[in-house]
N, C-alpha and C. Protein backbone atom coordinates (compact mmCIF):
# COMPACT_ATOMS: atom_id res chain seq x y z
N UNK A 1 51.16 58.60 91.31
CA UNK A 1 51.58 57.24 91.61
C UNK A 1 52.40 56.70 90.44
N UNK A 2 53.39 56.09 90.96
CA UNK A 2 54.54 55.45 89.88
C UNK A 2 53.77 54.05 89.19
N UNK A 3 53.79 54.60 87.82
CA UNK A 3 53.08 53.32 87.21
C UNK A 3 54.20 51.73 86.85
N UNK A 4 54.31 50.96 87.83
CA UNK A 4 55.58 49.83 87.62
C UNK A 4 54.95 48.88 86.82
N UNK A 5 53.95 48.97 86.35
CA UNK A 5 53.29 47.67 85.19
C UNK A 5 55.12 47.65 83.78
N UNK A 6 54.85 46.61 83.66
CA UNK A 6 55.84 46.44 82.09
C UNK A 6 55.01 46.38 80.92
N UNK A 7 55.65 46.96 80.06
CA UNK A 7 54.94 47.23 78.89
C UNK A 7 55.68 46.11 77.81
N UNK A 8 54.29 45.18 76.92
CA UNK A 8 54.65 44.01 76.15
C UNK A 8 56.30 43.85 75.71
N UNK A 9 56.61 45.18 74.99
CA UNK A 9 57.55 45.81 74.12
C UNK A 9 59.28 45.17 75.31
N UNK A 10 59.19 45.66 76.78
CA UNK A 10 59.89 45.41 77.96
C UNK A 10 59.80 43.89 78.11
N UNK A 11 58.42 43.37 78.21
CA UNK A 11 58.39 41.70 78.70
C UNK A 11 59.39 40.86 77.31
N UNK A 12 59.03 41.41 76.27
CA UNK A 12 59.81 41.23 75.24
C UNK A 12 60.87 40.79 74.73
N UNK A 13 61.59 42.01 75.49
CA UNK A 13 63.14 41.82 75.53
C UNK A 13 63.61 41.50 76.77
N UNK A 14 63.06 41.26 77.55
CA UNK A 14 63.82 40.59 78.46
C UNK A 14 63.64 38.99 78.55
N UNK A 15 62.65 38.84 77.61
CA UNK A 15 62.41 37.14 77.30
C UNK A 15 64.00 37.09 76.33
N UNK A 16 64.14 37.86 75.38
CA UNK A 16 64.86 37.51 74.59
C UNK A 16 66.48 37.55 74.86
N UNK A 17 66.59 38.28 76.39
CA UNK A 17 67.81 38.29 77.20
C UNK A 17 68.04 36.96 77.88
N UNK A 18 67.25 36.14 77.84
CA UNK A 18 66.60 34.77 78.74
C UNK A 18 67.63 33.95 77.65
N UNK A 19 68.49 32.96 77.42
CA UNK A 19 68.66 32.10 76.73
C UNK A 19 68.69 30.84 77.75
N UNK A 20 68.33 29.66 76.97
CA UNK A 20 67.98 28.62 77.16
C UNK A 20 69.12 27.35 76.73
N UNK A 21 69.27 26.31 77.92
CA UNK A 21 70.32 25.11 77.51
C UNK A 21 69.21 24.20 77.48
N UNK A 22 69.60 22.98 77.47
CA UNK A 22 69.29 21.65 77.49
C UNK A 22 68.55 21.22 78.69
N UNK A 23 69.25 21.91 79.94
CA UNK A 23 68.26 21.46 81.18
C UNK A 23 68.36 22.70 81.98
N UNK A 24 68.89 24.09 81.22
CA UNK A 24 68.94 25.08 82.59
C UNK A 24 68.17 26.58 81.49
N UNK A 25 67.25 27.58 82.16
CA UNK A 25 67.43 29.04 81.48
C UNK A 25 68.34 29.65 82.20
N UNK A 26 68.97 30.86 81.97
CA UNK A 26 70.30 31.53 82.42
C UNK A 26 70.10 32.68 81.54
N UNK A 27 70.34 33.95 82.44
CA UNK A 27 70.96 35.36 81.26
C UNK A 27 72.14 35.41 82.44
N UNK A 28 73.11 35.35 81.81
CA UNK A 28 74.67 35.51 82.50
C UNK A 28 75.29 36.61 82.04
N UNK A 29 76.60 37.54 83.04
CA UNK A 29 76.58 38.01 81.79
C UNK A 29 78.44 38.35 82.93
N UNK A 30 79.30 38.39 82.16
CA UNK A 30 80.54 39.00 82.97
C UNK A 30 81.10 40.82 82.13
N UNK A 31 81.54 41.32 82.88
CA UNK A 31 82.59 42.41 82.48
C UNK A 31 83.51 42.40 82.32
N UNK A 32 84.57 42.20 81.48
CA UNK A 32 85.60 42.20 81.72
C UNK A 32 86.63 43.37 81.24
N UNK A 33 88.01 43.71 81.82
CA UNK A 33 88.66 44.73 81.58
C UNK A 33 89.93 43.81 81.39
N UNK A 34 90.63 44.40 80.39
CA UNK A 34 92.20 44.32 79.60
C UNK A 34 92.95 45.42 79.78
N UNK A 35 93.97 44.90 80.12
CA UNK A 35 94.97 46.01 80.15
C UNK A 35 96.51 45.87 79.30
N UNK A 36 96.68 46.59 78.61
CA UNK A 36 97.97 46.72 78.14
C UNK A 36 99.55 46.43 79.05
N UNK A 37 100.10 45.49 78.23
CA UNK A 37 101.45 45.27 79.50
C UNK A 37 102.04 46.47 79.93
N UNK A 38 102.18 47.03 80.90
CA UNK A 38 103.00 48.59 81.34
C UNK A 38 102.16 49.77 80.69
N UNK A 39 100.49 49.69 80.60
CA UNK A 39 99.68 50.30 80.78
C UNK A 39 100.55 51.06 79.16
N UNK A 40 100.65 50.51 78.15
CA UNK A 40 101.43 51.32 76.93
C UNK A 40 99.91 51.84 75.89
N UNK A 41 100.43 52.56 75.65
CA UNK A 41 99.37 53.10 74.56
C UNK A 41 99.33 53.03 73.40
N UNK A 42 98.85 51.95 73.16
CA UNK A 42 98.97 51.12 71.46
C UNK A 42 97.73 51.34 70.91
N UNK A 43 96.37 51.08 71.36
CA UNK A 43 95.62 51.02 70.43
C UNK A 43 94.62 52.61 69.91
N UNK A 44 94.77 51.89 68.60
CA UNK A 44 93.93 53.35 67.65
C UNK A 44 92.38 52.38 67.78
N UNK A 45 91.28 53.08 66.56
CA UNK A 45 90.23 52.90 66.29
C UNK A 45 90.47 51.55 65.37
N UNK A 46 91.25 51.32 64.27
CA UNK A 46 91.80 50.04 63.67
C UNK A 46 92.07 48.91 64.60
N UNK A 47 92.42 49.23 65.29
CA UNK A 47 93.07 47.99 66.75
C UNK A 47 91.83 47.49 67.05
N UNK A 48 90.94 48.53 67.74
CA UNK A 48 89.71 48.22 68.02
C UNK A 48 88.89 47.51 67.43
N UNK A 49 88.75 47.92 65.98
CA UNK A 49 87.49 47.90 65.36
C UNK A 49 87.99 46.08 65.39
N UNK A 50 89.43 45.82 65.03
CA UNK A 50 89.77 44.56 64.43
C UNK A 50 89.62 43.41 65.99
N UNK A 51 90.30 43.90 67.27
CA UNK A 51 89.72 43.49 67.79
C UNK A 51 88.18 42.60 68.40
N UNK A 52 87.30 43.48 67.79
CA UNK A 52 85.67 43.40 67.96
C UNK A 52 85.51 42.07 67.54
N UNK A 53 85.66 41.97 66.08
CA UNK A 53 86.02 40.55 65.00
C UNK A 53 86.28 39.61 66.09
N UNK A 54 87.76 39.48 66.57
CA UNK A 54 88.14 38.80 67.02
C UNK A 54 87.56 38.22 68.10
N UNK A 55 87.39 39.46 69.22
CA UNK A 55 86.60 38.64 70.26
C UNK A 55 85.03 37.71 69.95
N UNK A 56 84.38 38.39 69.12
CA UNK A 56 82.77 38.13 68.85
C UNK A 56 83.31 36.57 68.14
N UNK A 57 84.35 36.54 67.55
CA UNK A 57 84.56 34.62 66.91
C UNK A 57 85.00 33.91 68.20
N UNK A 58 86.17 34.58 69.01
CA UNK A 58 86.20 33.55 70.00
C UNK A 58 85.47 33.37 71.45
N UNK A 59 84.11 34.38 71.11
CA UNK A 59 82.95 34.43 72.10
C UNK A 59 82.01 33.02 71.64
N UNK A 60 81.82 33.12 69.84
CA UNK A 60 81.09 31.88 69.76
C UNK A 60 81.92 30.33 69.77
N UNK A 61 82.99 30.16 70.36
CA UNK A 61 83.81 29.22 70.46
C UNK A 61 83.21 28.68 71.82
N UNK A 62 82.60 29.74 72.50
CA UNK A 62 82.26 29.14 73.62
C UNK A 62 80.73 29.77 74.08
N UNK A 63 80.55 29.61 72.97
CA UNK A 63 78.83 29.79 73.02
C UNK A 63 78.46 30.73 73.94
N UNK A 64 79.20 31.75 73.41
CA UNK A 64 78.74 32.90 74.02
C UNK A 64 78.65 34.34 73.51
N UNK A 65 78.22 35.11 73.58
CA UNK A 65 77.86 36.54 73.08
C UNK A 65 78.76 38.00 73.84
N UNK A 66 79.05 38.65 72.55
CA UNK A 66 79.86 39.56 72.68
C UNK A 66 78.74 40.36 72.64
N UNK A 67 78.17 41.21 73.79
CA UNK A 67 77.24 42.07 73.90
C UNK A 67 78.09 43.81 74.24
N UNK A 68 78.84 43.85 74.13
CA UNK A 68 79.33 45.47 74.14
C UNK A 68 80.91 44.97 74.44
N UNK A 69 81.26 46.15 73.30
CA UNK A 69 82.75 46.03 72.99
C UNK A 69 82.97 47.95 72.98
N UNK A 70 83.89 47.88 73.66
CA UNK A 70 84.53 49.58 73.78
C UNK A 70 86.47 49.51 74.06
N UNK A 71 86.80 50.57 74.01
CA UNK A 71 88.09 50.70 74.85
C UNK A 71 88.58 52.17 74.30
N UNK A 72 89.99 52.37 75.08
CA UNK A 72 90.53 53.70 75.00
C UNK A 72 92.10 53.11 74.22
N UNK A 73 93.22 53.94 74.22
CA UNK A 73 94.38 53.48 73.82
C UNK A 73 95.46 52.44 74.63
N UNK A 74 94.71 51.97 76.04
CA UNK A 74 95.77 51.10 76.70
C UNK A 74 95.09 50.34 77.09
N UNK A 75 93.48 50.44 77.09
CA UNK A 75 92.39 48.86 78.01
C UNK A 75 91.54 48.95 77.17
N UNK A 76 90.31 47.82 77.34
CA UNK A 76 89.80 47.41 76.64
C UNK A 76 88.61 46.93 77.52
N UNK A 77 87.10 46.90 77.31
CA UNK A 77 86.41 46.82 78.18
C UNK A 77 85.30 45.90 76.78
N UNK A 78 84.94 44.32 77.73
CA UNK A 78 84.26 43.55 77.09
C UNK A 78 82.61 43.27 77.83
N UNK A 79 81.62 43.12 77.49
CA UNK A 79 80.65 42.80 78.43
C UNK A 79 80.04 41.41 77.71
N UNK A 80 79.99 40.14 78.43
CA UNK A 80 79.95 39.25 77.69
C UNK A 80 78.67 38.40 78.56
N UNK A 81 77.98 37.44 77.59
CA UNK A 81 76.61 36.84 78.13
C UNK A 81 77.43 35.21 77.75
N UNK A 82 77.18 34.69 78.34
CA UNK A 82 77.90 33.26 78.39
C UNK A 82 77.29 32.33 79.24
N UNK A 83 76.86 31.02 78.89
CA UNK A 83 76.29 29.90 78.96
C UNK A 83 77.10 29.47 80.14
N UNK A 84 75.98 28.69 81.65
CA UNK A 84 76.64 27.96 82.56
C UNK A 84 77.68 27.37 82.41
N UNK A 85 77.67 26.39 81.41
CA UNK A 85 79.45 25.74 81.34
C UNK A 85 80.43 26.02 80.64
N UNK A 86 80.52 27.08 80.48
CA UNK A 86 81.67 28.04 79.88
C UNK A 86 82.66 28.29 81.08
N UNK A 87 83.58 28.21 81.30
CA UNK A 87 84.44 28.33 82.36
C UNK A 87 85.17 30.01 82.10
N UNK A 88 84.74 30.98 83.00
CA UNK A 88 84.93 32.21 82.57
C UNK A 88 86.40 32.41 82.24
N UNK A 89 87.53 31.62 83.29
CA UNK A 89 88.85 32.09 83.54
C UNK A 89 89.59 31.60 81.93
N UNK A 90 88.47 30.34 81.36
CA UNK A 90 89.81 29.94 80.19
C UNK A 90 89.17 30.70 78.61
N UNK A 91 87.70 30.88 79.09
CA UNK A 91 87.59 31.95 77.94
C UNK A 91 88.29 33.35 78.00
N UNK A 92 88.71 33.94 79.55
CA UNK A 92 89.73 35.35 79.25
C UNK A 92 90.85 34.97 78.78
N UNK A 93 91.46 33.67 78.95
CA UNK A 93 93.16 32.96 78.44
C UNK A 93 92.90 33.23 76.99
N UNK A 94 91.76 32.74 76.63
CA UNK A 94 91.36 32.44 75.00
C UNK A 94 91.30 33.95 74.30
N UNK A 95 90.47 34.72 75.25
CA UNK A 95 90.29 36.01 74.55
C UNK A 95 91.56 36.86 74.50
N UNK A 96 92.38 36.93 75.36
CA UNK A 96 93.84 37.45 75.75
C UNK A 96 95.14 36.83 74.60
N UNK A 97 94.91 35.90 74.64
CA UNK A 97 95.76 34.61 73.76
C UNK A 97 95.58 34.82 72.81
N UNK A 98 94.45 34.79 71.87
CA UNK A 98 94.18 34.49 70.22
C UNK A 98 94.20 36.32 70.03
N UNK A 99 93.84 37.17 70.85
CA UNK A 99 93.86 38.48 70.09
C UNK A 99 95.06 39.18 69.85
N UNK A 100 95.71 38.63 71.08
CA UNK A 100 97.38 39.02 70.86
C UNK A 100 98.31 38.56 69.71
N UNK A 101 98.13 37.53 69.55
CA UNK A 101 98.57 36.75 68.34
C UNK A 101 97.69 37.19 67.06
N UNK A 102 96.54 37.59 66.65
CA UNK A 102 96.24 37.53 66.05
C UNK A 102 96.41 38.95 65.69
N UNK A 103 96.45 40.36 66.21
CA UNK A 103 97.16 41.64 66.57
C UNK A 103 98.33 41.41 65.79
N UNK A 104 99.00 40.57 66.43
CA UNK A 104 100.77 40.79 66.10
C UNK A 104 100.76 40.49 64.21
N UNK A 105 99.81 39.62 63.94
CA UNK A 105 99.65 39.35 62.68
C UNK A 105 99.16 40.29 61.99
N UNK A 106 97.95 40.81 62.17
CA UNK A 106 97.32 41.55 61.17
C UNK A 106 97.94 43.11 61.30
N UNK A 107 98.87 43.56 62.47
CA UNK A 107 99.90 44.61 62.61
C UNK A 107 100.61 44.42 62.71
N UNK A 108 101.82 44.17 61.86
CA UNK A 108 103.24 43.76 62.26
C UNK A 108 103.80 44.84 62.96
N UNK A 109 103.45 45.88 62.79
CA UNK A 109 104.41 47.41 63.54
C UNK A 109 103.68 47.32 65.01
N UNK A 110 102.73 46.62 65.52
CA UNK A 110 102.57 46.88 67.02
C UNK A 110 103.64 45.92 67.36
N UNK A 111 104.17 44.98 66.99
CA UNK A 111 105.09 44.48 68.03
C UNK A 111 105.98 44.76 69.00
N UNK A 112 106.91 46.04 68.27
CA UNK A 112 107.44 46.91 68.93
C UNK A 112 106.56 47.18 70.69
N UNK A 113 105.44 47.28 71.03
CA UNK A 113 104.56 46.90 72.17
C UNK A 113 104.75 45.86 73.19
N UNK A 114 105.02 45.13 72.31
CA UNK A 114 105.53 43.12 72.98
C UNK A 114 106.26 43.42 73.92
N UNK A 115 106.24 43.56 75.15
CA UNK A 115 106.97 42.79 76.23
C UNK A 115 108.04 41.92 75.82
N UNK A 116 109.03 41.92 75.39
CA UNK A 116 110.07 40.61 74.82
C UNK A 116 109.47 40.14 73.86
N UNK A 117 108.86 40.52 73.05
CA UNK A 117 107.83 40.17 71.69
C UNK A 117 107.32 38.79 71.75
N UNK A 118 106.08 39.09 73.26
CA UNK A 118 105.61 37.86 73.64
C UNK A 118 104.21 38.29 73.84
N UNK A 119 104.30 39.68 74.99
CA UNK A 119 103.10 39.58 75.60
C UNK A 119 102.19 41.17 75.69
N UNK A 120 101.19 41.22 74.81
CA UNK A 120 100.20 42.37 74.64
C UNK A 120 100.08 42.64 75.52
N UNK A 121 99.19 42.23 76.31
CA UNK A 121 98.31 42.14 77.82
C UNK A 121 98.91 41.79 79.15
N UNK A 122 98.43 42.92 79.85
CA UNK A 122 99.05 42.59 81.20
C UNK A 122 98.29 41.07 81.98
N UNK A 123 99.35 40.69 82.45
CA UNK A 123 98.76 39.15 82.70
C UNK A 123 97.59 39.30 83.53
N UNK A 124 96.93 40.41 84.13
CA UNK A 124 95.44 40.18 85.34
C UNK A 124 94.69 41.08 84.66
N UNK A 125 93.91 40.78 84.77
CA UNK A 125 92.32 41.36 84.61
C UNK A 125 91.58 41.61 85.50
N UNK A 126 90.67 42.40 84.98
CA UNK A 126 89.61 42.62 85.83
C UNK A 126 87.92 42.11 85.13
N UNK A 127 87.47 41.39 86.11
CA UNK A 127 86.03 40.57 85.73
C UNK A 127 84.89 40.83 86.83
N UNK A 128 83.97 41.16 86.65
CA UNK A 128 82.33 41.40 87.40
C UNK A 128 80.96 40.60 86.72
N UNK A 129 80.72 39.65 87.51
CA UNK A 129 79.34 39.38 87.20
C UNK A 129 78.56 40.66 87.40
N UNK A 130 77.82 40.58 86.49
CA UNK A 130 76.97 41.65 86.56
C UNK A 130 75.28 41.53 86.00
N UNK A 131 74.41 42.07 85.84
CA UNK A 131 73.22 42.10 85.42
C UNK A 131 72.25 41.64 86.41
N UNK A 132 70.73 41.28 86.22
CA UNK A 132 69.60 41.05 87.49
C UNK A 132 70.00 42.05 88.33
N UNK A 133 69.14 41.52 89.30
CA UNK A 133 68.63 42.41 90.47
C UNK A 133 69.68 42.50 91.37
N UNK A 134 69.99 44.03 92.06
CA UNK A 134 71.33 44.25 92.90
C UNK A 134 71.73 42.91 94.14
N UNK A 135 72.60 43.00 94.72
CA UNK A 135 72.82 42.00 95.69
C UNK A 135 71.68 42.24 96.79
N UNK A 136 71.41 43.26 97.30
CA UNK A 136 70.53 43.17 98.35
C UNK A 136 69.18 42.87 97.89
N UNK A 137 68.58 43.43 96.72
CA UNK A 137 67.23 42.82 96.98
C UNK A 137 67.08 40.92 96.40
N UNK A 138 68.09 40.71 95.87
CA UNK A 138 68.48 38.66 96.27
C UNK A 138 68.49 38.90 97.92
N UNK A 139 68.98 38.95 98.20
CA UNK A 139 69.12 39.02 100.03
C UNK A 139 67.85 38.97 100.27
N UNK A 140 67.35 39.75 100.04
CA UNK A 140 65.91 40.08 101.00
C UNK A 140 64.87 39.30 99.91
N UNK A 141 65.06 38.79 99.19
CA UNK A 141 64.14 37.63 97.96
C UNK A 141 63.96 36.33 99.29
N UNK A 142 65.66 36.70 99.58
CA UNK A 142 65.65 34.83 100.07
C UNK A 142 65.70 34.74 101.48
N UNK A 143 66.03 35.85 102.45
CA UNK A 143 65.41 35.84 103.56
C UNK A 143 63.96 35.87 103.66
N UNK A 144 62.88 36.37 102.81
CA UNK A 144 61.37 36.00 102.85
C UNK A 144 60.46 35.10 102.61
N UNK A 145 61.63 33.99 101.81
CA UNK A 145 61.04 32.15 101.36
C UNK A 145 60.69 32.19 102.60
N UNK A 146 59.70 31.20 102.84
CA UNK A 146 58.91 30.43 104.23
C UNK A 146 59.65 29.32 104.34
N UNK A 147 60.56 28.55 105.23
CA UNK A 147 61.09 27.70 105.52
C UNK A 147 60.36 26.86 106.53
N UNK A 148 60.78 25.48 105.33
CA UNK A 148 59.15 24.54 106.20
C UNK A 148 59.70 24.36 107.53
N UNK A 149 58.40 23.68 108.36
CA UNK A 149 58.72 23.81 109.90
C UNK A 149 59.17 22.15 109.74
C-alpha cells in the first residue's frame, strides 16, 4: 500500500512556498520564455550569468521572486513566483526592457545583435501559469462542493 501521509520536512516547505499579503495567501508562480529577435545566437554563459542579476533586481521591483533562471544561446527560460497585484504583462515589458538595455551596456560588442540597434528580444513571449494541482483535479475539487438547496 502507497504510503501518501507527508512527512514534517514536505509540510515544511510547502508552508514556506505559501507567501502571504495583507488580506490574501497565494503561491503564484508564471513561466516565462524569451526569445532572441530572428532567433540569433548571442548568448554565452557571461550573458547568462549577468542576466540572472538583472532579472532577480527587477523581480524584487515587483515583489516578486526569481525562482529558476536557465537558457541556451537564443532563449531564455524564467520561472517566477509573484504576488496577486503584480500585473504579469508589464513585469515581462520590465524584464525584456531593462535587460536589453542593460546587456547593451555591460556588452558593448552584442549590439551588433540589435535589430536597428534597438531591439534584443523578439517582441512575444511565451508565459504559463503553472504550479498546484493539475487542471482536472480543480475540476473535480469543485464539481464535489455541495451546493446549497
Amino acid at each position: 500500500m502507497k504510503n501518501t501521509t507527508l512527512k514534517t520536512s514536505d509540510l515544511q516547505k510547502r508552508r514556506q512556498e505559501i507567501r502571504t499579503g495583507r488580506h490574501c495567501v497565494f503561491n503564484l508562480h508564471v513561466h516565462l520564455v524569451f526569445v532572441t529577435k530572428y532567433r540569433q545566437k548571442i548568448f554565452t554563459k557571461e550573458h547568462l550569468d549577468f542576466m540572472r542579476k538583472v532579472f532577480v533586481d527587477i523581480c524584487v521591483d515587483y515583489q516578486a521572486k526569481l525562482i529558476e533562471f536557465d537558457g541556451e544561446v537564443e532563449y531564455v527560460h524564467l520561472l517566477i513566483n509573484y504576488p496577486p497585484q503584480a500585473q504579469v504583462s508589464k513585469m515581462i515589458n520590465s524584464l525584456k526592457g531593462v535587460s536589453s538595455r542593460l546587456l547593451k551596456k555591460q556588452f558593448p560588442s552584442i549590439t551588433k545583435w540589435y535589430f536597428n540597434n534597438k531591439s534584443l528580444w523578439s517582441p512575444s513571449y511565451f508565459a504559463a501559469s503553472c504550479g498546484g494541482a493539475p487542471i482536472g483535479i480543480i475540476r473535480q475539487y469543485i464539481e464535489q462542493q455541495k451546493t446549497p438547496e
